[in-house]
N, C-alpha and C. Protein backbone atom coordinates (compact mmCIF):
# COMPACT_ATOMS: atom_id res chain seq x y z
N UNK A 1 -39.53 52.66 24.09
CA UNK A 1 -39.35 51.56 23.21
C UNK A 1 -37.94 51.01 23.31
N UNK A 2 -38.13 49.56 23.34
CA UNK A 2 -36.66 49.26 23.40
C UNK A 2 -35.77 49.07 21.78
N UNK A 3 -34.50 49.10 21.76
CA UNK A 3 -33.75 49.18 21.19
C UNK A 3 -33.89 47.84 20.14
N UNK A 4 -33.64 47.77 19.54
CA UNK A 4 -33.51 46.48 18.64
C UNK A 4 -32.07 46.55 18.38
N UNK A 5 -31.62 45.18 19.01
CA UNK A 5 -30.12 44.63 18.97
C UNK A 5 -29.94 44.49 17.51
N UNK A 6 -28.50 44.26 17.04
CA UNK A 6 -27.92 44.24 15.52
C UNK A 6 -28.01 42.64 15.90
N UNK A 7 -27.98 41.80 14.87
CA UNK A 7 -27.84 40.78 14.96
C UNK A 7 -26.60 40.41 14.57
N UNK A 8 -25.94 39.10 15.28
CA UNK A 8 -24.78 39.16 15.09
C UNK A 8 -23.96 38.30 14.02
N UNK A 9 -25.19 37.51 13.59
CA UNK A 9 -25.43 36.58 12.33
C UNK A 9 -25.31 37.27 11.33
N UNK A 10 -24.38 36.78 10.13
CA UNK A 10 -24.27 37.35 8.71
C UNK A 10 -24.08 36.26 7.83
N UNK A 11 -24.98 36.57 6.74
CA UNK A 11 -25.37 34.87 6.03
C UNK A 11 -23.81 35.16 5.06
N UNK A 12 -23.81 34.17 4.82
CA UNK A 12 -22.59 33.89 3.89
C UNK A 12 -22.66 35.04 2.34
N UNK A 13 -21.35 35.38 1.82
CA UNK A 13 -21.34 35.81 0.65
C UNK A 13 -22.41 35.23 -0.27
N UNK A 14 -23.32 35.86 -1.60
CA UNK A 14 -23.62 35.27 -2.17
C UNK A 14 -22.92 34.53 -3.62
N UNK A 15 -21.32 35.68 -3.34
CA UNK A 15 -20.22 35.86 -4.43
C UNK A 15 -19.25 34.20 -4.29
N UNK A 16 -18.79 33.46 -4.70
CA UNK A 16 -17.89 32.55 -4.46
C UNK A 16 -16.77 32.77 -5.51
N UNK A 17 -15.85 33.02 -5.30
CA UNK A 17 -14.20 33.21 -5.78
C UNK A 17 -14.12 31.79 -5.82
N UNK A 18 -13.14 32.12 -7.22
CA UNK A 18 -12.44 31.05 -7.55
C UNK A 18 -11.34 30.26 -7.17
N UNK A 19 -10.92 30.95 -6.03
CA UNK A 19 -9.75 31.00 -5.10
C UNK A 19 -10.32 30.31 -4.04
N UNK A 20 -11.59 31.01 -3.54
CA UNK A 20 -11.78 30.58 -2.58
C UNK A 20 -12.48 29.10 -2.48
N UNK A 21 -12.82 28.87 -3.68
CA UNK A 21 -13.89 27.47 -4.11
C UNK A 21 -12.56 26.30 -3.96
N UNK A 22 -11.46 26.81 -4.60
CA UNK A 22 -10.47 25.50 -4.73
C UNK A 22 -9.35 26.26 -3.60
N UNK A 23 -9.87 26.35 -2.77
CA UNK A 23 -8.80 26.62 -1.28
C UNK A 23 -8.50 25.22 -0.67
N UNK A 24 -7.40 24.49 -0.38
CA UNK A 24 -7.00 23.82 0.11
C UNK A 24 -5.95 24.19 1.15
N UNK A 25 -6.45 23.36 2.15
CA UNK A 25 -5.73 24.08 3.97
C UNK A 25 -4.10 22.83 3.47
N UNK A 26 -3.26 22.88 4.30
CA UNK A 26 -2.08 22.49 4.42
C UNK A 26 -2.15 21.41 5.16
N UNK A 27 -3.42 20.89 5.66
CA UNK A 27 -3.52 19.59 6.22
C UNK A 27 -3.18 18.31 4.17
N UNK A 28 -4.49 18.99 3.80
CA UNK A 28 -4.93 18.41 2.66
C UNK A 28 -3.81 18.50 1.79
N UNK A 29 -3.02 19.48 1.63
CA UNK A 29 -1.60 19.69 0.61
C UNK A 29 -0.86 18.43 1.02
N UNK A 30 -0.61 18.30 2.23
CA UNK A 30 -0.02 17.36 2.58
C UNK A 30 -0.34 15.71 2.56
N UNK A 31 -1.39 15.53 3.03
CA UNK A 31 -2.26 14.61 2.53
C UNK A 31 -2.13 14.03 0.46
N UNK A 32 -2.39 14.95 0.03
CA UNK A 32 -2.43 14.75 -1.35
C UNK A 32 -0.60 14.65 -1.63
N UNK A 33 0.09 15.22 -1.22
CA UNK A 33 1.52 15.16 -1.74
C UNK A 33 2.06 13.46 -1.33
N UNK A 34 1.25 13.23 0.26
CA UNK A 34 1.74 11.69 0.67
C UNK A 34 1.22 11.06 -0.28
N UNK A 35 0.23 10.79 -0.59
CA UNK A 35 -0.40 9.87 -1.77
C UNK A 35 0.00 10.35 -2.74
N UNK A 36 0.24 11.16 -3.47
CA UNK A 36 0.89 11.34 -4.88
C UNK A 36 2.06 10.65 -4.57
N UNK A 37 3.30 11.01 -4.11
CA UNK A 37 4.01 10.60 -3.60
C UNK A 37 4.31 8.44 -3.81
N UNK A 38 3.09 7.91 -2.91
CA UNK A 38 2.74 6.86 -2.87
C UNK A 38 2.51 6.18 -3.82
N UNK A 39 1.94 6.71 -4.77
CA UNK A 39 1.19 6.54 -6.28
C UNK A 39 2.35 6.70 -7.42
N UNK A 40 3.11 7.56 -7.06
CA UNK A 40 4.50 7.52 -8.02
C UNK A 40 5.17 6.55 -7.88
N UNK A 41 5.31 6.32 -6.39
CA UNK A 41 6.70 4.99 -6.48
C UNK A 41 5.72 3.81 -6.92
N UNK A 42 4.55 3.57 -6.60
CA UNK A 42 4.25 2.40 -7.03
C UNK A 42 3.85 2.29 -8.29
N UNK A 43 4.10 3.44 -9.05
CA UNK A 43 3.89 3.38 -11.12
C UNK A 43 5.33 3.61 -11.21
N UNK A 44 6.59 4.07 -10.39
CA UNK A 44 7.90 3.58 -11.23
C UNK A 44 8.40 1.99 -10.57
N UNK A 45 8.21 1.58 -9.35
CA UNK A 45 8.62 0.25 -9.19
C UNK A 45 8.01 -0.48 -9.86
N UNK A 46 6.32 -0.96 -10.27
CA UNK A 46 5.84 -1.46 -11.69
C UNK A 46 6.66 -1.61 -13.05
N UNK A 47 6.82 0.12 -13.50
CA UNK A 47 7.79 -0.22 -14.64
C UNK A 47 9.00 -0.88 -14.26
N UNK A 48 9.99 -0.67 -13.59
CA UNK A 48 10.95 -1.28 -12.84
C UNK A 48 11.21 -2.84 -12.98
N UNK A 49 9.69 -3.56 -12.58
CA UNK A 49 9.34 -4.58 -12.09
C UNK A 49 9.36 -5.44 -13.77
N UNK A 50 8.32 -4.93 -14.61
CA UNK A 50 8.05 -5.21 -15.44
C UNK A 50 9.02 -5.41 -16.60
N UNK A 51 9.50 -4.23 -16.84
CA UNK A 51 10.81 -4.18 -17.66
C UNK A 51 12.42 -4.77 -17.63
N UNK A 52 12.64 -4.37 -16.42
CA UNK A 52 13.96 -4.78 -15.92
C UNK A 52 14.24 -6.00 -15.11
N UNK A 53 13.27 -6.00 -14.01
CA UNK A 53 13.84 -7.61 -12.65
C UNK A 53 12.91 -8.33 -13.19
N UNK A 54 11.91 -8.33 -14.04
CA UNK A 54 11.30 -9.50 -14.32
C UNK A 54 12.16 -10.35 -15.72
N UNK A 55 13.10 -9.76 -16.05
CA UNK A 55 13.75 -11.09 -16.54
C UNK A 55 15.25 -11.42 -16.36
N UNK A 56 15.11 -10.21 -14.80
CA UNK A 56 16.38 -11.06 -14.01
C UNK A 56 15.89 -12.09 -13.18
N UNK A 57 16.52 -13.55 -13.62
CA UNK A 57 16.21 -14.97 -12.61
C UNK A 57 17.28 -15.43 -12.30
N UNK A 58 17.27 -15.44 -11.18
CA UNK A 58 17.93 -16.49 -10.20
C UNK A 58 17.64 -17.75 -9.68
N UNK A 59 18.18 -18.98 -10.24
CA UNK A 59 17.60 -20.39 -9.94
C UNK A 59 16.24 -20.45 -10.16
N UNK A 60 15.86 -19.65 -11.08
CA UNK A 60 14.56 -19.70 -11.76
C UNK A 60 13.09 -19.00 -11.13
N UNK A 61 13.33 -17.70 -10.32
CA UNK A 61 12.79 -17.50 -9.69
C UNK A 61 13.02 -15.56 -10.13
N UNK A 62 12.23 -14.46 -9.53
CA UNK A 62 12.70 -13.16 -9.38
C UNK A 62 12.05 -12.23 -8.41
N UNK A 63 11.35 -11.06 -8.60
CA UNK A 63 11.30 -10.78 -7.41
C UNK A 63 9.62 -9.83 -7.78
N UNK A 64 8.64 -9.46 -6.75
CA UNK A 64 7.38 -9.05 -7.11
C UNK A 64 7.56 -7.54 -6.29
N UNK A 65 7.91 -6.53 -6.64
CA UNK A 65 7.97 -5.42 -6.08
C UNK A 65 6.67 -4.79 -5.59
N UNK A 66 5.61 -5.17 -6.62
CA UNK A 66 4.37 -5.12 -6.43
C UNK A 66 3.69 -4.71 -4.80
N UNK A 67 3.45 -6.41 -4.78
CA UNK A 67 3.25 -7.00 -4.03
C UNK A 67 4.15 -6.21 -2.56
N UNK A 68 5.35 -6.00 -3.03
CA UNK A 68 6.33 -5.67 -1.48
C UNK A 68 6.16 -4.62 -1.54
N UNK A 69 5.39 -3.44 -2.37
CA UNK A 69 5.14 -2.02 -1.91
C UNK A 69 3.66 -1.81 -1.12
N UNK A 70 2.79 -2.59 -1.90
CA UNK A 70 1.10 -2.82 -1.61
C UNK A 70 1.61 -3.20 0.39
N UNK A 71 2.00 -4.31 0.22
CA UNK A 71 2.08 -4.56 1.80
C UNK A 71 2.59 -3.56 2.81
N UNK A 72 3.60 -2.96 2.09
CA UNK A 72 4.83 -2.04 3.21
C UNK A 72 3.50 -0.78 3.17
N UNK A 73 2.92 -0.38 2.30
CA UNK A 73 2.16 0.67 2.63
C UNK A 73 1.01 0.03 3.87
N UNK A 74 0.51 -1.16 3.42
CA UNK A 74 -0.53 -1.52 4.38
C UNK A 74 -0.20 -1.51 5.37
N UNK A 75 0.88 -1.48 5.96
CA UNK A 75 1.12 -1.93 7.48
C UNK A 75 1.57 -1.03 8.05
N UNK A 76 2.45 -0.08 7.00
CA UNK A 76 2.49 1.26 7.51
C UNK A 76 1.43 2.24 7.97
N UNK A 77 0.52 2.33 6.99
CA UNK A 77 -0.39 2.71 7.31
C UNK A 77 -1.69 2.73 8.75
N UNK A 78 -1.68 1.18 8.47
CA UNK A 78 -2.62 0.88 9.40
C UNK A 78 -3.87 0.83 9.43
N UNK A 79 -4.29 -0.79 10.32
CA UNK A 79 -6.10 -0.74 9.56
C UNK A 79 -6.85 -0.16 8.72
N UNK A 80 -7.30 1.00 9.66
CA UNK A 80 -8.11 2.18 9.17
C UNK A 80 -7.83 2.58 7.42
N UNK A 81 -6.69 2.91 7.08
CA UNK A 81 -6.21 3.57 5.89
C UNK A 81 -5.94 2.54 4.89
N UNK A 82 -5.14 1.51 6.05
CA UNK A 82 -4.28 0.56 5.19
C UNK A 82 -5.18 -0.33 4.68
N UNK A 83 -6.43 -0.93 5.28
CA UNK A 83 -7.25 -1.78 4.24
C UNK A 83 -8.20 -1.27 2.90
N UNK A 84 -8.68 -0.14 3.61
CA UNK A 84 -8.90 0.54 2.24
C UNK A 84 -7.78 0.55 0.75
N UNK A 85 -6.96 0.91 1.39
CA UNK A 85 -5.77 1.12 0.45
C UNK A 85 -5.04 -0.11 -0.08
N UNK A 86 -5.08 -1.16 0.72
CA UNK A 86 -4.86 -2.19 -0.19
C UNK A 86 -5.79 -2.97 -0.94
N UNK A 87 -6.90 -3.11 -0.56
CA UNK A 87 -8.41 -3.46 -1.90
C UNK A 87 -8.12 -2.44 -3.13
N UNK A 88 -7.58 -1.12 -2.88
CA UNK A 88 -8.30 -0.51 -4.34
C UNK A 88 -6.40 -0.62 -4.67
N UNK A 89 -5.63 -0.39 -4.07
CA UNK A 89 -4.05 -0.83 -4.58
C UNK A 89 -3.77 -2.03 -5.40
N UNK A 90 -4.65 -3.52 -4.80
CA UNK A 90 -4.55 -5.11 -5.41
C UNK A 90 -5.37 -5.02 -6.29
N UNK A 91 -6.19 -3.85 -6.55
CA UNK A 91 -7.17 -3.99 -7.79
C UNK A 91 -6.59 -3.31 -9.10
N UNK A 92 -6.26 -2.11 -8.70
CA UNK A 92 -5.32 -1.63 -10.09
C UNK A 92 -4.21 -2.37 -10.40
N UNK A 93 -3.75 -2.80 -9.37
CA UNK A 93 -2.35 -3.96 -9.65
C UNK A 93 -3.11 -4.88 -10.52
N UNK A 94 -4.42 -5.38 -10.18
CA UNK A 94 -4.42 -6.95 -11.12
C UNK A 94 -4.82 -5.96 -12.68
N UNK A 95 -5.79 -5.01 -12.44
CA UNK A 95 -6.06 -4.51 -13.85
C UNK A 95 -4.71 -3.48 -14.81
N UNK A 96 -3.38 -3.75 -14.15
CA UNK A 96 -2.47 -3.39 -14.50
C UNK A 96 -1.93 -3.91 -16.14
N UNK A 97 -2.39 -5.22 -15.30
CA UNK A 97 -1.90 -7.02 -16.33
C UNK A 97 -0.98 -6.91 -16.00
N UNK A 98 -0.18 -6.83 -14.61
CA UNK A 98 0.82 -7.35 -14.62
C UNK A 98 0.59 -8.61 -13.05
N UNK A 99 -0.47 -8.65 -12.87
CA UNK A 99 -1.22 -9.33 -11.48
C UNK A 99 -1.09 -10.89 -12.17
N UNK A 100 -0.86 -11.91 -11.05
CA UNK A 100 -1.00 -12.90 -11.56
C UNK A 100 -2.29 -13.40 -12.04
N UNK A 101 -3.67 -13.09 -11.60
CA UNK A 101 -4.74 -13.36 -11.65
C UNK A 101 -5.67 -12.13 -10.36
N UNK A 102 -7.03 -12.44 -10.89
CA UNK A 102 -8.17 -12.04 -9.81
C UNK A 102 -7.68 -12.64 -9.02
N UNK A 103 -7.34 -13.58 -8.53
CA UNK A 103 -6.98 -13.74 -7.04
C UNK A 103 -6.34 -13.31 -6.39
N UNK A 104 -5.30 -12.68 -7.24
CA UNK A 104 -4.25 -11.46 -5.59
C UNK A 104 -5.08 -10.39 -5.63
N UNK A 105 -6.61 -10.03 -5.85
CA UNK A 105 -7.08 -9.19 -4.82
C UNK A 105 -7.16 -9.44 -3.71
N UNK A 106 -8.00 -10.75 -3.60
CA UNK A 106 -8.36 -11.06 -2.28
C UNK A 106 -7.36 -11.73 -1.44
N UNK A 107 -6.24 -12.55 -2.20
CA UNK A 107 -4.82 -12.35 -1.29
C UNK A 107 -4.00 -11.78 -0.75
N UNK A 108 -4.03 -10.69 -1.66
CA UNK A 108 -3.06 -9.12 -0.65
C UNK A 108 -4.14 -8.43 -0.14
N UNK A 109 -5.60 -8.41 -0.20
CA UNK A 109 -6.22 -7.67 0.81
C UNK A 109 -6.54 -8.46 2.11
N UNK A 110 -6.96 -9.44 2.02
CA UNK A 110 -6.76 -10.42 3.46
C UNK A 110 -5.20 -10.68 3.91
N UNK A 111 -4.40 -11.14 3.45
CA UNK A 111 -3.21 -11.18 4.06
C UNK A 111 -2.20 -9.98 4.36
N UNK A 112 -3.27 -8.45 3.71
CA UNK A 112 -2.78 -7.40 4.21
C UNK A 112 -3.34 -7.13 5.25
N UNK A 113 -4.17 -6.98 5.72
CA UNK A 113 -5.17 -6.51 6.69
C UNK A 113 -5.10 -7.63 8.16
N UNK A 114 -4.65 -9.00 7.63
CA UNK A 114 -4.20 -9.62 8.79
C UNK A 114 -2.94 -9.22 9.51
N UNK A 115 -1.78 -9.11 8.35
CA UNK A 115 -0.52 -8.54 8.68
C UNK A 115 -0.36 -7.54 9.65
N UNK A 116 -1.66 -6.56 8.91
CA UNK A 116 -1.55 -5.15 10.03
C UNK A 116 -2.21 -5.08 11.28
N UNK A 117 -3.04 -5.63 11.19
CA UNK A 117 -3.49 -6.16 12.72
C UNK A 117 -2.95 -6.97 13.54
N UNK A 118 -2.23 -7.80 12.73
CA UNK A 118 -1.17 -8.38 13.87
C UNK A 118 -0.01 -7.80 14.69
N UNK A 119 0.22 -6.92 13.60
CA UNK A 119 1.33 -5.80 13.89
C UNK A 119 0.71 -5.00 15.08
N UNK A 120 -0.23 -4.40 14.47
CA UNK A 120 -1.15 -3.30 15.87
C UNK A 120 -1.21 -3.84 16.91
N UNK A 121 -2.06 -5.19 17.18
CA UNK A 121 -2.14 -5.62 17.99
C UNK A 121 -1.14 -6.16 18.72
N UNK A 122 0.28 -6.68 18.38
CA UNK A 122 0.76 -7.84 19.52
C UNK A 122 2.84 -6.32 19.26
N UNK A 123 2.53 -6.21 18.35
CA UNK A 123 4.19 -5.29 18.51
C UNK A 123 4.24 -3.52 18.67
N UNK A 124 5.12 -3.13 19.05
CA UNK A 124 5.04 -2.15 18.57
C UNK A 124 5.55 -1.86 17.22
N UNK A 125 5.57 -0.30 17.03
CA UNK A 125 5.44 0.24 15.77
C UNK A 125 6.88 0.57 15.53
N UNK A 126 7.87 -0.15 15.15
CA UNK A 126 9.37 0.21 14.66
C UNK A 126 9.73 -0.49 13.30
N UNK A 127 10.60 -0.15 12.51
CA UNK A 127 11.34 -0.46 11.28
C UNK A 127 10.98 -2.12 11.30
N UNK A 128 11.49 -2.61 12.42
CA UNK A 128 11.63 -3.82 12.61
C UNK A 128 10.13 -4.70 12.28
N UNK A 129 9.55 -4.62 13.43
CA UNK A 129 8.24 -4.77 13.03
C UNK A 129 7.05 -4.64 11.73
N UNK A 130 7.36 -3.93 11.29
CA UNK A 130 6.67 -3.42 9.96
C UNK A 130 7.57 -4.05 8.86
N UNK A 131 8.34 -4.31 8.71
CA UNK A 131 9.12 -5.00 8.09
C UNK A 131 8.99 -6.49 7.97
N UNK A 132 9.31 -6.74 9.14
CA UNK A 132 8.66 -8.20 9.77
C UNK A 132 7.41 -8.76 9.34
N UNK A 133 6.52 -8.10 9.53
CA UNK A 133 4.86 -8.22 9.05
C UNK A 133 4.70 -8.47 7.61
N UNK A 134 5.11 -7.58 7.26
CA UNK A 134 5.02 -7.42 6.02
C UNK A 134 5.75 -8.50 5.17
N UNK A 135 6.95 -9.05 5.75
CA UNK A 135 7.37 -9.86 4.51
C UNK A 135 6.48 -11.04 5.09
N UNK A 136 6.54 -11.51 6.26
CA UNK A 136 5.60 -12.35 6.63
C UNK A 136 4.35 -12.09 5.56
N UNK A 137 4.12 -10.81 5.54
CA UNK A 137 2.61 -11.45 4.67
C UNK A 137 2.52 -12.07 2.99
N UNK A 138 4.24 -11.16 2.99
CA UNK A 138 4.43 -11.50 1.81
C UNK A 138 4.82 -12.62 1.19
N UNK A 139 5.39 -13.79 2.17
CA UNK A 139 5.83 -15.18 2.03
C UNK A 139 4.19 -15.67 1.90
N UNK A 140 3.44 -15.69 2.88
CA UNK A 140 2.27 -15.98 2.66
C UNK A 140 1.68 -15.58 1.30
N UNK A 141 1.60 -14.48 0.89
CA UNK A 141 1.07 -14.05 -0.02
C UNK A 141 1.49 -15.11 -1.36
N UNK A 142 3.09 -14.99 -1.47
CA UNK A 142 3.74 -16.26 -2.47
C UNK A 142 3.10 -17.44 -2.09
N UNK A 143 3.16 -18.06 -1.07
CA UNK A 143 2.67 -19.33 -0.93
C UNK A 143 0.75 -19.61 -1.67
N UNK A 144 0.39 -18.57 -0.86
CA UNK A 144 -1.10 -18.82 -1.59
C UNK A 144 -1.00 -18.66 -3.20
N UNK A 145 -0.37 -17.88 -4.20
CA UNK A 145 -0.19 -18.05 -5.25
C UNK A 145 -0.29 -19.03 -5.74
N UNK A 146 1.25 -19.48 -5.58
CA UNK A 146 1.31 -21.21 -5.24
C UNK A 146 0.01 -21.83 -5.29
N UNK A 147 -0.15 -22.04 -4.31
CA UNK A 147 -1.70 -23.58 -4.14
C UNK A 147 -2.60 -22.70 -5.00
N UNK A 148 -2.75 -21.43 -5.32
CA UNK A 148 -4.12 -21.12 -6.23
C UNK A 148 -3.90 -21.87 -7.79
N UNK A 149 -1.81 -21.59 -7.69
CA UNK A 149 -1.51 -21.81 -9.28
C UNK A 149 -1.83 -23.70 -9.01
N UNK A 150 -1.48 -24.29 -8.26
CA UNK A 150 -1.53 -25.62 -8.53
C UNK A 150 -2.89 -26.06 -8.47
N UNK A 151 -4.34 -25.70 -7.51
CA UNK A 151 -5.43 -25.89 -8.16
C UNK A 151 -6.22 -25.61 -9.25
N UNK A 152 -5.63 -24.52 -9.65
CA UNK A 152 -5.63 -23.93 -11.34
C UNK A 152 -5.22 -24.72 -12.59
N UNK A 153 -4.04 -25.45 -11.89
CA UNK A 153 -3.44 -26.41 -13.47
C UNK A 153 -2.31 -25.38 -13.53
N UNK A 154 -1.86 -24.20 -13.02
CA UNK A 154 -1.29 -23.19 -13.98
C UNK A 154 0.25 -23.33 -13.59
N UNK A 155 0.54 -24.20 -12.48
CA UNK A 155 1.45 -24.21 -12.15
C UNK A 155 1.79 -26.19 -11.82
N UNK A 156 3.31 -26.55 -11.31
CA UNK A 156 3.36 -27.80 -11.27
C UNK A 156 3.59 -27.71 -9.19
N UNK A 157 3.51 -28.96 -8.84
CA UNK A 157 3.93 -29.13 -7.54
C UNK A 157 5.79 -28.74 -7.32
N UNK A 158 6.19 -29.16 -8.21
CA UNK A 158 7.75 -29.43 -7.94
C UNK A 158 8.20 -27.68 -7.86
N UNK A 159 7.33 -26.57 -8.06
CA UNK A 159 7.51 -25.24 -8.60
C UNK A 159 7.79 -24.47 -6.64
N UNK A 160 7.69 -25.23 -6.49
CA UNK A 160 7.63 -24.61 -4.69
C UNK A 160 8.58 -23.49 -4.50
N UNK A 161 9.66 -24.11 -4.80
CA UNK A 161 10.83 -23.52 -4.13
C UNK A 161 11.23 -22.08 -4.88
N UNK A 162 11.02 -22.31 -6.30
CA UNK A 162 10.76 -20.95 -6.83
C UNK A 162 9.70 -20.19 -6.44
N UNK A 163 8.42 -19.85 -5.43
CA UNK A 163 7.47 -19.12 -5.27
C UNK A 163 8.70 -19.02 -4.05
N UNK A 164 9.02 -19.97 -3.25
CA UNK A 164 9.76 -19.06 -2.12
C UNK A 164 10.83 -18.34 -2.30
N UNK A 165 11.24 -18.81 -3.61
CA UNK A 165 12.51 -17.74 -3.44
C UNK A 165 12.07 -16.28 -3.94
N UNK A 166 11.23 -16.67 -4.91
CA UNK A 166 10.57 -15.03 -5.16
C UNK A 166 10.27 -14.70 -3.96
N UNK A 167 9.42 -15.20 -3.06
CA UNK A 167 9.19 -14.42 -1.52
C UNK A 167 10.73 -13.77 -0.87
N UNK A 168 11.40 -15.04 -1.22
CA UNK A 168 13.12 -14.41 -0.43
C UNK A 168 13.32 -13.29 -0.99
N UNK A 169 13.17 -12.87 -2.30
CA UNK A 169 14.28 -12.00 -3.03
C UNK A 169 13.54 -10.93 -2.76
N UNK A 170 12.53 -11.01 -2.84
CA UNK A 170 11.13 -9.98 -2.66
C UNK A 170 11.27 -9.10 -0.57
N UNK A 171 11.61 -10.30 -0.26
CA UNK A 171 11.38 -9.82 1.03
C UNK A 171 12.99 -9.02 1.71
N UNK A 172 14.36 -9.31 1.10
CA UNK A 172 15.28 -9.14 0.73
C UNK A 172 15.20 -7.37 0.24
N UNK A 173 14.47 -6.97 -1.10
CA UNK A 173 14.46 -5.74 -1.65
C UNK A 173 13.24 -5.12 -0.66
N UNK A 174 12.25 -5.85 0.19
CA UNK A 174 11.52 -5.10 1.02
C UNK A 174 13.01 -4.10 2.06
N UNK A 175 13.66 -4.45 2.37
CA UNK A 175 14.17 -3.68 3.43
C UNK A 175 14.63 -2.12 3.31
N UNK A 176 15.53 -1.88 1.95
CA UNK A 176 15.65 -0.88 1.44
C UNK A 176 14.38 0.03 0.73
N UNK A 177 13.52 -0.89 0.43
CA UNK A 177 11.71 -0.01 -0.09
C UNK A 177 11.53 0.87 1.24
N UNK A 178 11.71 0.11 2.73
CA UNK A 178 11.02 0.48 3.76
C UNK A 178 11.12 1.76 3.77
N UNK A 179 12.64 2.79 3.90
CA UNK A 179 13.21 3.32 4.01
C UNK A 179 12.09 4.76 3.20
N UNK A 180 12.66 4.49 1.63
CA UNK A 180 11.28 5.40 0.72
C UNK A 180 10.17 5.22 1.48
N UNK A 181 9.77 4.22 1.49
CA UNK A 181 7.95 4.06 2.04
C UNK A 181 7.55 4.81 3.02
N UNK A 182 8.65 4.73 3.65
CA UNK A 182 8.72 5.40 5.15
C UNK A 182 8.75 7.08 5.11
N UNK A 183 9.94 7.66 4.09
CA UNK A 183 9.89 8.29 4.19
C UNK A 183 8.47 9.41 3.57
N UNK A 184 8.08 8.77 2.72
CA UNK A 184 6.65 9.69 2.15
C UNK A 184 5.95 9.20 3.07
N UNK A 185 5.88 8.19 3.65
CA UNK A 185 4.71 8.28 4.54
C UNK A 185 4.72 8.99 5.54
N UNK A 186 6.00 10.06 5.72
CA UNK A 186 5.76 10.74 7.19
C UNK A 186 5.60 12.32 6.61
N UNK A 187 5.35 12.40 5.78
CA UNK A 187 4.88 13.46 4.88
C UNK A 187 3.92 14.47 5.92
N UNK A 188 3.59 15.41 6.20
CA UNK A 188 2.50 16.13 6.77
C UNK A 188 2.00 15.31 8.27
N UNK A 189 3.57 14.16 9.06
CA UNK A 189 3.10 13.94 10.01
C UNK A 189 2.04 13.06 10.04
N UNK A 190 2.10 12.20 11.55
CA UNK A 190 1.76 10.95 11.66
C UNK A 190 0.50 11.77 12.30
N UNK A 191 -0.97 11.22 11.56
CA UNK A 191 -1.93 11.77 12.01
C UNK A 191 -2.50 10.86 13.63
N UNK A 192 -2.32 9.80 13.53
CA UNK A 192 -2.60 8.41 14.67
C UNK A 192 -1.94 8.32 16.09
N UNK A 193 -2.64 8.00 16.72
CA UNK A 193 -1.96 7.90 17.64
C UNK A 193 -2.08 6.23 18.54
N UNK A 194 -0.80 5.61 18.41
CA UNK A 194 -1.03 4.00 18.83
C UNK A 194 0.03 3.54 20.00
């Protein structure tokens, strides 16, 4: 008679530890610390925004930090991450009340997601570039405000030059954001490769 082999299959514990149920590998620590991380600066630049530079004006104008963190993450990020992340980012921003309207969802998520694809596609990936993009999207972003506020009634024509200078001042405090942005975003390493 022949032998009967051990099998080498062993079904799982039927026991589950509590340790072992909420085990998180060091990919995911890291992962969660970048987005916490992400999620902090953009609930203290809010207060920031809200409290303090929104009633510093200059020639009648100030500055949307908002807006210049939502983008710098999008482009940092990249497609994949970054459009996700700016739909559900422009959505808590508008249900913040501090959003100008429902419409900068669909303005910082299209003019984010163009930004970053333009970036991917035609530059490479340096300070410069991502920077670049981004305020680019962010002048855009002011401008569409603009024409939404003037088909709205909510705003006048002669108001121009104040939406650009908020873009200036805005795109101005983008350079030093980059820097933070940058640095949590390299948190647990650049998973991409472009």
């Amino acid at each position: 008679m022949a032998k009967r082999r051990r099998s080498e299959f062993r079904p799982d514990p039927k026991r589950i530890s509590l340790p072992k149920l909420f085990y998180i590998t060091q990919v995911q620590r890291d992962r969660m610390l970048k987005w916490g991380g992400y999620i902090l600066s953009m609930i203290l630049l809010l207060t920031m925004q809200d409290t303090i530079l929104s009633r510093v004006r200059l020639f009648g104008a100030t500055t949307d930090l908002m807006a210049c963190v939502i983008l710098l993450i999008t482009v940092i990020e990249g497609v994949e991450v970054g459009s996700l992340f700016v739909v559900a980012a422009s959505t808590l921003y508008y249900f913040s009340g501090s959003a100008p309207g429902p419409y900068c969802i669909g303005l910082l998520s299209f003019i984010g997601v163009a930004a970053t694809l333009l970036r991917q596609a035609y530059l490479h990936r340096s300070k410069l570039s991502i920077v670049l993009c981004a305020g680019a999207a962010l002048m855009c972003y002011e401008v569409g405000l603009y024409i939404v506020g003037v088909a709205q009634g909510l705003t006048r024509w002669d108001r121009i030059f104040s939406f650009l200078l908020t873009g200036g001042y805005s795109f101005a405090l983008m350079i030093p954001l980059y820097d933070l942005i940058n640095k949590i975003g390299l948190i647990g390493g650049n998973t991409w490769k472009e």
